[in-house]
PDB file of N, CA and C in Angstrom:
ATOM      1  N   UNK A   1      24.422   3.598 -17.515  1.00  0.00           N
ATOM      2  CA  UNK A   1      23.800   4.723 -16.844  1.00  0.00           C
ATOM      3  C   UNK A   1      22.636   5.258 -17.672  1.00  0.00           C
ATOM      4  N   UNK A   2      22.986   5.024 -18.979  1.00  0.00           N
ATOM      5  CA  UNK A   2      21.849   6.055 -19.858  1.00  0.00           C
ATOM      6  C   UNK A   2      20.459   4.560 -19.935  1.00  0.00           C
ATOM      7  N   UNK A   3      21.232   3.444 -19.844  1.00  0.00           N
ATOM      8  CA  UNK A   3      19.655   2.780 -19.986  1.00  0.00           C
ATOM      9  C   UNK A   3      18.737   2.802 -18.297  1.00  0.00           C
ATOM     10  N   UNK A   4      19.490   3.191 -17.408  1.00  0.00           N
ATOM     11  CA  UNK A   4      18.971   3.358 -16.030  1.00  0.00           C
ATOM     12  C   UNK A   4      17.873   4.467 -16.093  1.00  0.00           C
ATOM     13  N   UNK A   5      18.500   5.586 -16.754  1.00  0.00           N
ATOM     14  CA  UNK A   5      17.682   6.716 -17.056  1.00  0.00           C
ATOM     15  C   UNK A   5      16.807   6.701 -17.888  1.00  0.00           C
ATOM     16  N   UNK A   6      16.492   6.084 -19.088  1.00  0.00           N
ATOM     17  CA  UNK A   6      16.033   5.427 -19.985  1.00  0.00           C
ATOM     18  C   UNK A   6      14.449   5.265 -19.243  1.00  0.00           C
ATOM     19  N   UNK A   7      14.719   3.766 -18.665  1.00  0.00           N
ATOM     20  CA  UNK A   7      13.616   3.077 -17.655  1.00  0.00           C
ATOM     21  C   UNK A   7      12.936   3.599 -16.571  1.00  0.00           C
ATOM     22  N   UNK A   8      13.702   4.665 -16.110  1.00  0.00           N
ATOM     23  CA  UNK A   8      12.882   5.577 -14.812  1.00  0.00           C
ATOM     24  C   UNK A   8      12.235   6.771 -15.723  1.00  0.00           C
ATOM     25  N   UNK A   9      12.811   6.835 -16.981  1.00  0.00           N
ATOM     26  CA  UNK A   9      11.486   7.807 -17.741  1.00  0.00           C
ATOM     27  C   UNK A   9      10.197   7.053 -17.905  1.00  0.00           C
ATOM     28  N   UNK A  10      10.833   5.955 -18.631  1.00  0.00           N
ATOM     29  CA  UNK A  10       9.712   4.718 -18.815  1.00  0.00           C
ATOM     30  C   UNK A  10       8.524   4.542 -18.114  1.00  0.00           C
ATOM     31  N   UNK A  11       9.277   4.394 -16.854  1.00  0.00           N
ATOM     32  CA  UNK A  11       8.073   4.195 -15.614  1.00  0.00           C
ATOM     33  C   UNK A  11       7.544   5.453 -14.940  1.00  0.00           C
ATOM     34  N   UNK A  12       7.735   6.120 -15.192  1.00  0.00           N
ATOM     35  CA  UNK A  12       7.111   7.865 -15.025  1.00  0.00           C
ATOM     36  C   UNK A  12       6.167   7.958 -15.607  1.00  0.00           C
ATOM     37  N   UNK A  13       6.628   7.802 -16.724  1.00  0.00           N
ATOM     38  CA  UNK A  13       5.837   7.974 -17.884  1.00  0.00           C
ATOM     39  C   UNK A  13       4.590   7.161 -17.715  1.00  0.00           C
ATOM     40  N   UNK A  14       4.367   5.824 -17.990  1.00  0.00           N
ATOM     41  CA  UNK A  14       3.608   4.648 -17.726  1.00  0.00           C
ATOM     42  C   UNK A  14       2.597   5.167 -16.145  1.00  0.00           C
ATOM     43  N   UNK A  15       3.174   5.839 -15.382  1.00  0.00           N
ATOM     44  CA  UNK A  15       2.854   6.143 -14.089  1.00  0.00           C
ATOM     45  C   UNK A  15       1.347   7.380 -14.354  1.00  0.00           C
ATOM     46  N   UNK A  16       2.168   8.096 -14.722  1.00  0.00           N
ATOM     47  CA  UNK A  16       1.483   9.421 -15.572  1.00  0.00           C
ATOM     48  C   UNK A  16      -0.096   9.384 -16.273  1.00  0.00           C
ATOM     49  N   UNK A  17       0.576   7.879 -17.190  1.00  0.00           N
ATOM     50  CA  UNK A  17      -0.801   7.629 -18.239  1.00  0.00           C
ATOM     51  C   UNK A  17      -1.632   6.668 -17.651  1.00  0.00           C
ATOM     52  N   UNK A  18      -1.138   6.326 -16.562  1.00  0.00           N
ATOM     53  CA  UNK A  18      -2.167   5.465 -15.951  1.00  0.00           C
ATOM     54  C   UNK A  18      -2.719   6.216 -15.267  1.00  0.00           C
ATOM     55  N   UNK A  19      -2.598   7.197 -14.466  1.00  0.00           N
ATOM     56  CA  UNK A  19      -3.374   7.969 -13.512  1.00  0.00           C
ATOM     57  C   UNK A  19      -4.337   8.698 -14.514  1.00  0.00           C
ATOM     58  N   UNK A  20      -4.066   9.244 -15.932  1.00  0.00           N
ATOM     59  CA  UNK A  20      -4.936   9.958 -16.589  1.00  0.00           C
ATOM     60  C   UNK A  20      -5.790   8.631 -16.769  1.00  0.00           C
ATOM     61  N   UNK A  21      -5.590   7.565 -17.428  1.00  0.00           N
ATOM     62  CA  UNK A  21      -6.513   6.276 -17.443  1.00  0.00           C
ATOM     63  C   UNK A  21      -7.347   6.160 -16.345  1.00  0.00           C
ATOM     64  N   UNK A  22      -7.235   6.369 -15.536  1.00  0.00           N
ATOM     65  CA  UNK A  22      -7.815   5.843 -14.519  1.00  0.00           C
ATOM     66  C   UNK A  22      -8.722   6.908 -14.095  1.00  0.00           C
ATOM     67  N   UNK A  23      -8.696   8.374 -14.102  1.00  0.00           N
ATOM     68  CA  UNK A  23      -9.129   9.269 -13.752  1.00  0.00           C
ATOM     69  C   UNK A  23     -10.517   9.434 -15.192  1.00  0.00           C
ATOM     70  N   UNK A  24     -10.070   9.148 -16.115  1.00  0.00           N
ATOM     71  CA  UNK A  24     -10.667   8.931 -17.683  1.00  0.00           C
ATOM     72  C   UNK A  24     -12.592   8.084 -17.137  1.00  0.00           C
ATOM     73  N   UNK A  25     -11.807   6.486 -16.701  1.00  0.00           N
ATOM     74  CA  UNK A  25     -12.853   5.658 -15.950  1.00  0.00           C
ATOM     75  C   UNK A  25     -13.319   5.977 -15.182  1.00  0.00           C
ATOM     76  N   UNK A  26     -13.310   6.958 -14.117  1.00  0.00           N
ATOM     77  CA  UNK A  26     -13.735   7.410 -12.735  1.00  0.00           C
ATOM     78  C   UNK A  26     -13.218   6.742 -11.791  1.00  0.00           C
ATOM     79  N   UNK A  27     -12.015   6.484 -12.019  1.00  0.00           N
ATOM     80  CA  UNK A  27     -11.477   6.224 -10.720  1.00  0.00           C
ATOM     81  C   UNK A  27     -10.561   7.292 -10.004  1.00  0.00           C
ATOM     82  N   UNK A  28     -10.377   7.240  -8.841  1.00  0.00           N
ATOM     83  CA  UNK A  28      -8.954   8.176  -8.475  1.00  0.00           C
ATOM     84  C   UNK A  28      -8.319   7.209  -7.457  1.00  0.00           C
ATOM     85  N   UNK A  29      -6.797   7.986  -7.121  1.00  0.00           N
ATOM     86  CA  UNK A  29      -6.229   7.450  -6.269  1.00  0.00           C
ATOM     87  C   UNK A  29      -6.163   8.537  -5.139  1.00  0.00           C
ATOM     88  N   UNK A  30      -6.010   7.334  -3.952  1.00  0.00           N
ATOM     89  CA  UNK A  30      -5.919   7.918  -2.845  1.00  0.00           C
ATOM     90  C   UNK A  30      -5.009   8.012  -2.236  1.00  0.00           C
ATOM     91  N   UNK A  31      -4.225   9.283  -2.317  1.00  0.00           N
ATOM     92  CA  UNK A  31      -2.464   9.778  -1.999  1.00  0.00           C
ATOM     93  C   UNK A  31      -2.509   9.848  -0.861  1.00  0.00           C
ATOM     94  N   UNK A  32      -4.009  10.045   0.308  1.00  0.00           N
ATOM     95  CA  UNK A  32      -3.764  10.054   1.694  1.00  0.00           C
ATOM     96  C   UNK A  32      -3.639   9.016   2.367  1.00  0.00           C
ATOM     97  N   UNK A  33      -3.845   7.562   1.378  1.00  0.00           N
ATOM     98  CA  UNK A  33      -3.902   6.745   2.150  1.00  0.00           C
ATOM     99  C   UNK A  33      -3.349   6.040   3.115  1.00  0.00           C
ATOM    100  N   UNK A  34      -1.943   6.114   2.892  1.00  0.00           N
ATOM    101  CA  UNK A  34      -0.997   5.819   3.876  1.00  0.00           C
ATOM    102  C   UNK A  34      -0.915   6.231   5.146  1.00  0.00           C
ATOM    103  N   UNK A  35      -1.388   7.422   5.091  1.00  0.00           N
ATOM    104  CA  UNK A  35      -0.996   8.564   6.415  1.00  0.00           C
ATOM    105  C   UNK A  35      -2.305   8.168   6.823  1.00  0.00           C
ATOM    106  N   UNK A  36      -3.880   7.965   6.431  1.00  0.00           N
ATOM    107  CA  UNK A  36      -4.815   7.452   6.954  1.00  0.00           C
ATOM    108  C   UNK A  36      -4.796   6.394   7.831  1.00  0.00           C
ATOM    109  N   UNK A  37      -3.971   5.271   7.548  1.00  0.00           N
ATOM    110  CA  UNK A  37      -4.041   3.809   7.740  1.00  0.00           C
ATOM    111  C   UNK A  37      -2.487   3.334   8.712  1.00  0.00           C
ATOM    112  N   UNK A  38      -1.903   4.715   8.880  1.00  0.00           N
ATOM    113  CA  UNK A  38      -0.823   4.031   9.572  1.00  0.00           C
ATOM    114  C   UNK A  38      -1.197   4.322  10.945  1.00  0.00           C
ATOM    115  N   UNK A  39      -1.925   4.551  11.626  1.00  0.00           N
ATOM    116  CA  UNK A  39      -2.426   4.730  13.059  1.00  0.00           C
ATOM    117  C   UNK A  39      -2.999   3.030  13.115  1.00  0.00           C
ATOM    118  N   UNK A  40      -3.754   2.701  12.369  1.00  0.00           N
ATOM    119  CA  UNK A  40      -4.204   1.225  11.882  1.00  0.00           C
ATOM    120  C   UNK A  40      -3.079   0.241  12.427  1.00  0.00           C
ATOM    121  N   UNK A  41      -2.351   0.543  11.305  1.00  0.00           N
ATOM    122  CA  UNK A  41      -1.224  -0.763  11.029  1.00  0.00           C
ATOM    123  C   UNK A  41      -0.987  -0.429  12.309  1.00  0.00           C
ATOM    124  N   UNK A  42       0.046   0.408  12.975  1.00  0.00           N
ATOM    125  CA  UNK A  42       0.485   0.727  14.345  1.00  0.00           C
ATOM    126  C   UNK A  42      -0.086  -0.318  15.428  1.00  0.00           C
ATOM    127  N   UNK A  43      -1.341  -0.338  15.227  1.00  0.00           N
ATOM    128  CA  UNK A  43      -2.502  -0.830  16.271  1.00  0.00           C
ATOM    129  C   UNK A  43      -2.365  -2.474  15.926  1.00  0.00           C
ATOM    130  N   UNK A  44      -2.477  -2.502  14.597  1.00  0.00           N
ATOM    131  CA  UNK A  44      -2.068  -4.013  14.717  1.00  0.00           C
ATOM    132  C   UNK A  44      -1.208  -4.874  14.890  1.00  0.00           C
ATOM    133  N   UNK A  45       0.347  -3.758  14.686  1.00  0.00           N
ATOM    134  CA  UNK A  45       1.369  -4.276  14.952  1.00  0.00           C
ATOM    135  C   UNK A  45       1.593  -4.596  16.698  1.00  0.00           C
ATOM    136  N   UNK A  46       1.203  -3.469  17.172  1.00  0.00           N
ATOM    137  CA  UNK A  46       1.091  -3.678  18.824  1.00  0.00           C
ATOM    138  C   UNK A  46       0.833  -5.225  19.219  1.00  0.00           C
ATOM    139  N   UNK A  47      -0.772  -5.689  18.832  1.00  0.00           N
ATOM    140  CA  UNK A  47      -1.609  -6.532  19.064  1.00  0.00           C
ATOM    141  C   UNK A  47      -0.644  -7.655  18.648  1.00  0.00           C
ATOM    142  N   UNK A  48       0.132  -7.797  17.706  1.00  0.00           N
ATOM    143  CA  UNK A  48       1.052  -9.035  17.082  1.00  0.00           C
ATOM    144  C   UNK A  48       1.562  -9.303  17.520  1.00  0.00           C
ATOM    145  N   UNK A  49       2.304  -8.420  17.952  1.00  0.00           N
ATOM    146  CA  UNK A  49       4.039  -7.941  19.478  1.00  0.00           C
ATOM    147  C   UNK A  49       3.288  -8.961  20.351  1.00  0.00           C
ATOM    148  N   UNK A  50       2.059  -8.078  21.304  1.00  0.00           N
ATOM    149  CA  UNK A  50       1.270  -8.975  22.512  1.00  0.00           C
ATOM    150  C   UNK A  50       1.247 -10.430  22.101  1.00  0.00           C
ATOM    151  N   UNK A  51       0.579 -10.516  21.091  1.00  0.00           N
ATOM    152  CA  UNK A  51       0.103 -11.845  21.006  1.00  0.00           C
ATOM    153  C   UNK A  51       1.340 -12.612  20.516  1.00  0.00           C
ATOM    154  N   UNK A  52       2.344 -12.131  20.276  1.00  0.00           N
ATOM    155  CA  UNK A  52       3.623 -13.510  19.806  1.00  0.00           C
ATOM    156  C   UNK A  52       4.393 -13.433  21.233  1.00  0.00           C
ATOM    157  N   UNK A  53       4.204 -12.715  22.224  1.00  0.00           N
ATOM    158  CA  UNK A  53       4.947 -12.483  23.547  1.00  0.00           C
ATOM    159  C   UNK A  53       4.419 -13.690  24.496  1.00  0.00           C
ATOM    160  N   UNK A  54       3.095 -13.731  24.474  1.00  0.00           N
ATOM    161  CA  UNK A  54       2.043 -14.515  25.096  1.00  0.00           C
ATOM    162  C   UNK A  54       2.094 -16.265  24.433  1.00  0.00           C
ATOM    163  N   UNK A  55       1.814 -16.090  22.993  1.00  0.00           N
ATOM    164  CA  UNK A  55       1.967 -17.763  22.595  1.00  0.00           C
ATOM    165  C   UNK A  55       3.444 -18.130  22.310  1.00  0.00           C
ATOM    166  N   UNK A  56       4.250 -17.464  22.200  1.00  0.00           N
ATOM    167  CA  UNK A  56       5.511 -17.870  21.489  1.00  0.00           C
ATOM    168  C   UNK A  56       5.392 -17.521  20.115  1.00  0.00           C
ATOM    169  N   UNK A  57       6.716 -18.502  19.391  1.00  0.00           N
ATOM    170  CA  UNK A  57       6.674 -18.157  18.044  1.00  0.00           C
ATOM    171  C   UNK A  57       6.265 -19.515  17.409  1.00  0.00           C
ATOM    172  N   UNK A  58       5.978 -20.809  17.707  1.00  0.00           N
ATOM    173  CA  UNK A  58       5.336 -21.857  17.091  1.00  0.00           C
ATOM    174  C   UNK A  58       3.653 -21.476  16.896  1.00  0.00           C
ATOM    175  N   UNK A  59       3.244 -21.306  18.290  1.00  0.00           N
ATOM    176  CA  UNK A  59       1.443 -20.837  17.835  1.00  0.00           C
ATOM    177  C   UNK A  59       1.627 -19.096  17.717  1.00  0.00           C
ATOM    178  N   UNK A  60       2.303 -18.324  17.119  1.00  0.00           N
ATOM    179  CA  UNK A  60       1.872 -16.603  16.731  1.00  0.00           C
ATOM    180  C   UNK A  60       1.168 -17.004  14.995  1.00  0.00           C
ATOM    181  N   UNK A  61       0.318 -16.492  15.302  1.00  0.00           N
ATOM    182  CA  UNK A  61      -0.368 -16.702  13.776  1.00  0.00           C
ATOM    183  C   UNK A  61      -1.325 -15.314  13.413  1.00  0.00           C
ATOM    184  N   UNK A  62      -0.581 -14.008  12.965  1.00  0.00           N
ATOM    185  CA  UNK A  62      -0.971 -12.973  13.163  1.00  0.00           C
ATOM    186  C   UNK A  62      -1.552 -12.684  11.532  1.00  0.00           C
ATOM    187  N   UNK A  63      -2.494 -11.622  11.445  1.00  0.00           N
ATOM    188  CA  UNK A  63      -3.130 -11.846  10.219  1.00  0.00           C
ATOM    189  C   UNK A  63      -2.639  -9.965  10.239  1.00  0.00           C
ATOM    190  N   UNK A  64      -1.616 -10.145   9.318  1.00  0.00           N
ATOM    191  CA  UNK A  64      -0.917  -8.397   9.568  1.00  0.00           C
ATOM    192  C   UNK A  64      -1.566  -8.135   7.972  1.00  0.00           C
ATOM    193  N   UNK A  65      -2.018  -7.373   7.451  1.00  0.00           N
ATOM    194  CA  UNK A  65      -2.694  -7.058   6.218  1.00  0.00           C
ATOM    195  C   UNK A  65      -2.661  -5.542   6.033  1.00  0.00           C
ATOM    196  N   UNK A  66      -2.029  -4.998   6.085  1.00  0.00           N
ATOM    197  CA  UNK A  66      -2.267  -3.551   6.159  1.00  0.00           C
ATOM    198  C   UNK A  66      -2.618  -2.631   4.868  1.00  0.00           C
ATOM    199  N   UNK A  67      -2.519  -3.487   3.945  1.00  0.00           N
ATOM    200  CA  UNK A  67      -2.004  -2.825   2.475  1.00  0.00           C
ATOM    201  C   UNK A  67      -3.544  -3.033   1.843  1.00  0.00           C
ATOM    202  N   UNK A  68      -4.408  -2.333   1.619  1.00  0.00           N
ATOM    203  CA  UNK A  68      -5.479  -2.862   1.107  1.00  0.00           C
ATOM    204  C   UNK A  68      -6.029  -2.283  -0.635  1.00  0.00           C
ATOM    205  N   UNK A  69      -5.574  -2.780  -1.705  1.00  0.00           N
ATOM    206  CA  UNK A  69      -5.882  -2.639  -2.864  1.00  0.00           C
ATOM    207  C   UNK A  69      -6.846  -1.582  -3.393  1.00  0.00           C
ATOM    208  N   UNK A  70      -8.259  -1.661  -2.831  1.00  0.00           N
ATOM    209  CA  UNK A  70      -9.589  -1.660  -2.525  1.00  0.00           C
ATOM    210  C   UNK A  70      -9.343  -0.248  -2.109  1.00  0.00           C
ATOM    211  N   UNK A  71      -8.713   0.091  -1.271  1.00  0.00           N
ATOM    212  CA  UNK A  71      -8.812   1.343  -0.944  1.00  0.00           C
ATOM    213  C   UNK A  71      -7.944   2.352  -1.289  1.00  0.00           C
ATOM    214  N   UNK A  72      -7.217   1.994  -2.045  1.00  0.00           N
ATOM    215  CA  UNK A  72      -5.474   3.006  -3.093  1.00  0.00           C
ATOM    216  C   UNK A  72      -6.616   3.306  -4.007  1.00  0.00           C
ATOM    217  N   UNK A  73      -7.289   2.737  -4.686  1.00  0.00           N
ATOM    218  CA  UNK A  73      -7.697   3.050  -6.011  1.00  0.00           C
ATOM    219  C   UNK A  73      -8.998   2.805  -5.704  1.00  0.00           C
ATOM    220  N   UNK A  74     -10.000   4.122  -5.578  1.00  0.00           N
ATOM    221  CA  UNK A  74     -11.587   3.863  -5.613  1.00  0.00           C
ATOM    222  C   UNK A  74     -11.983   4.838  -6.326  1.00  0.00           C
ATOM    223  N   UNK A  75     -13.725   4.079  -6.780  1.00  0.00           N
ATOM    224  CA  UNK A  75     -14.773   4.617  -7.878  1.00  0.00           C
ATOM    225  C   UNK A  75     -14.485   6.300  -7.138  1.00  0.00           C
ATOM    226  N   UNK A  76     -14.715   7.293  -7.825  1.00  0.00           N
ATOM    227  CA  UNK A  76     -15.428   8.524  -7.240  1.00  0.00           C
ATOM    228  C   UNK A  76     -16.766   8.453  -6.830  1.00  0.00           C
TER     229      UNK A  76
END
């Protein structure tokens, strides 16, 4: 139990000094991003649904990407 607790300080911690790192470089993160981008995903998930209803599941070849790197963490 105590090394469980241990490691979730760990990674707090690590969490913490990276955001000052990063804020240091001019970067920030973007805490809205999720709530921005899930009207998005929503929309594409729809379109996937349609389109695996229509070809089946041998030709559904859906390009679901929702998570974009690029935009969690940008220049100011």
């Amino acid at each position: 139990m105590f090394h469980i607790l241990k490691n979730i300080i760990w990674i707090v911690g690590f969490v913490v000094v990276a955001g000052f790192v990063l804020n240091y470089f001019g970067y920030e993160i973007n805490r809205n991003y999720f709530q921005e981008r899930k009207g998005d995903c929503q929309e594409k998930l729809k379109e996937c649904q349609s389109k695996l209803l229509h070809e089946g599941l041998d030709n559904a070849k859906c390009n679901f990407n929702c998570l974009d790197p690029k935009l969690i963490i940008r220049k100011k």
